[in-house]
Protein backbone atom coordinates (compact mmCIF):
# COMPACT_ATOMS: atom_id res chain seq x y z
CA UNK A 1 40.82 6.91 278.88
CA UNK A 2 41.98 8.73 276.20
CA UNK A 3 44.47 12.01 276.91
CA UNK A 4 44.23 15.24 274.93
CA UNK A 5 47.18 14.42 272.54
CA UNK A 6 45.44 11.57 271.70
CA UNK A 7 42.33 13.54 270.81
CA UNK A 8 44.25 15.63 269.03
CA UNK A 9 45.64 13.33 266.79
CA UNK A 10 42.38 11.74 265.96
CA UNK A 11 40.72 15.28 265.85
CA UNK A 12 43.07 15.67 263.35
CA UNK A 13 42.80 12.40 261.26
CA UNK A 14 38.78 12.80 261.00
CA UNK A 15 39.44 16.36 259.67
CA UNK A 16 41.38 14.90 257.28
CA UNK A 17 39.57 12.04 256.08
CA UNK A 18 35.90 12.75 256.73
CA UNK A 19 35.66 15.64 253.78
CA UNK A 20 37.53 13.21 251.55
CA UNK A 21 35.54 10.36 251.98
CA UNK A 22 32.28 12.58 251.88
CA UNK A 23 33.35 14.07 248.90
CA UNK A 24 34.33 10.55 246.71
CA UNK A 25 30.58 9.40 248.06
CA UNK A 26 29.08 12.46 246.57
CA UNK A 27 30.55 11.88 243.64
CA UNK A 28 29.38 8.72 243.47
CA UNK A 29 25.91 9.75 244.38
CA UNK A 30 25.20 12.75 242.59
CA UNK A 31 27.03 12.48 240.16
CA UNK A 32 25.74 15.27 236.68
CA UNK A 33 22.92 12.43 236.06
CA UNK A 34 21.82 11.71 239.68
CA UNK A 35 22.10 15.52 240.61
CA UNK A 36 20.11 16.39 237.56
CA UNK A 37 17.16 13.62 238.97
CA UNK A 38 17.88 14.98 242.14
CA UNK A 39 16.81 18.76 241.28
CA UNK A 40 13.84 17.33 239.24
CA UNK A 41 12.53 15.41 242.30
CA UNK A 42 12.65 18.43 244.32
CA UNK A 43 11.07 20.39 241.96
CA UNK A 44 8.45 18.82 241.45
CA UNK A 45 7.83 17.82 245.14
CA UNK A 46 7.60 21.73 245.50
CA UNK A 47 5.29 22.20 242.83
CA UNK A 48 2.55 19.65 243.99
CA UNK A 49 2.85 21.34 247.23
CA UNK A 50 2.01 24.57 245.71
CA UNK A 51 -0.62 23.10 243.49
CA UNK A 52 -2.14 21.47 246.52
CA UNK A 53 -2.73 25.30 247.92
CA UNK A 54 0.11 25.39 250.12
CA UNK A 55 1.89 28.96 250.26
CA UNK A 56 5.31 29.39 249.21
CA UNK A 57 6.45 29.62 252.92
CA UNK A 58 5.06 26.49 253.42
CA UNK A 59 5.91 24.78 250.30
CA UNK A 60 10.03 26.00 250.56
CA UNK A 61 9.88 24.48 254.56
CA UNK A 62 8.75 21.26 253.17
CA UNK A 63 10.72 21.19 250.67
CA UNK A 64 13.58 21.67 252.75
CA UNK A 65 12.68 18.76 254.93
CA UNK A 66 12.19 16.65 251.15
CA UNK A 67 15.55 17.45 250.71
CA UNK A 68 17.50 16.65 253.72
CA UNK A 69 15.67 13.02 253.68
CA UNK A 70 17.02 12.13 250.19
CA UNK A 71 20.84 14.21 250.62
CA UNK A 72 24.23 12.98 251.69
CA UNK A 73 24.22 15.75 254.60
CA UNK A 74 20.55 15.53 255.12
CA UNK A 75 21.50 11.69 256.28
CA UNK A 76 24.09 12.47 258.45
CA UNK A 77 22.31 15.44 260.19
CA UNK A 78 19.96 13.19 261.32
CA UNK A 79 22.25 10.30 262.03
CA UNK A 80 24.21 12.98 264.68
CA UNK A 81 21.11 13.93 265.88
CA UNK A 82 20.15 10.46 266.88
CA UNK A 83 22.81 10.15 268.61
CA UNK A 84 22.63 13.38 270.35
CA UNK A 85 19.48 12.32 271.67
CA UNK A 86 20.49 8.64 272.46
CA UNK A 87 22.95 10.32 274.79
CA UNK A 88 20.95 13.15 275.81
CA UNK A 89 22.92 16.00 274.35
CA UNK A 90 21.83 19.06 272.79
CA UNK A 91 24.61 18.79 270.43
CA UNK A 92 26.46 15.59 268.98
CA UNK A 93 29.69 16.94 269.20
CA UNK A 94 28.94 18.86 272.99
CA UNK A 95 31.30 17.21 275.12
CA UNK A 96 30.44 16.48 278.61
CA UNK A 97 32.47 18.52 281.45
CA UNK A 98 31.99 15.66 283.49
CA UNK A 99 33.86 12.69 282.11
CA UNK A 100 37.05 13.87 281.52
């Protein structure tokens, strides 16, 4: 089992690393061309929803959901909550009183 100090340490090391690595994929994702697709995509996902009757309320929710399907962070939201629901959790990071 792994002690707090430990945890600590590789609390520590994901802090550090994870935004980097996020960061150098983004970049490589979305970079000024792809982000510039991106934004047209989602635009006109939102207007066909509007055209199709939808209200703005509606159309912006949607949208939203478009977005997080085809984004970096959209991706891993719902990768975490997978997980959180593989192992029953309300939260991916909630840690469990009981197994420490």
């Amino acid at each position: 089992m792994v002690d707090a100090e430990e945890m600590k340490k590789i609390f520590e090391i994901i802090g550090e690393q994870i935004p980097r690595l996020l960061e150098n994929v983004s970049k490589v994702l979305y970079n000024a061309a792809e982000g510039e697709k991106l934004g047209q995509s989602v635009a006109a996902f939102y207007k066909s929803l509007r055209a199709a009757g939808m209200t703005d309320q509606q159309a912006f929710e949607l949208t939203k959901s478009y977005m997080d399907t085809v984004s970096l962070g959209g991706l891993l939201r719902t990768v975490m909550q997978g997980m959180a629901r593989k192992e029953g959790a309300a939260n991916p990071w909630e840690k469990k009183c009981d197994e420490r």
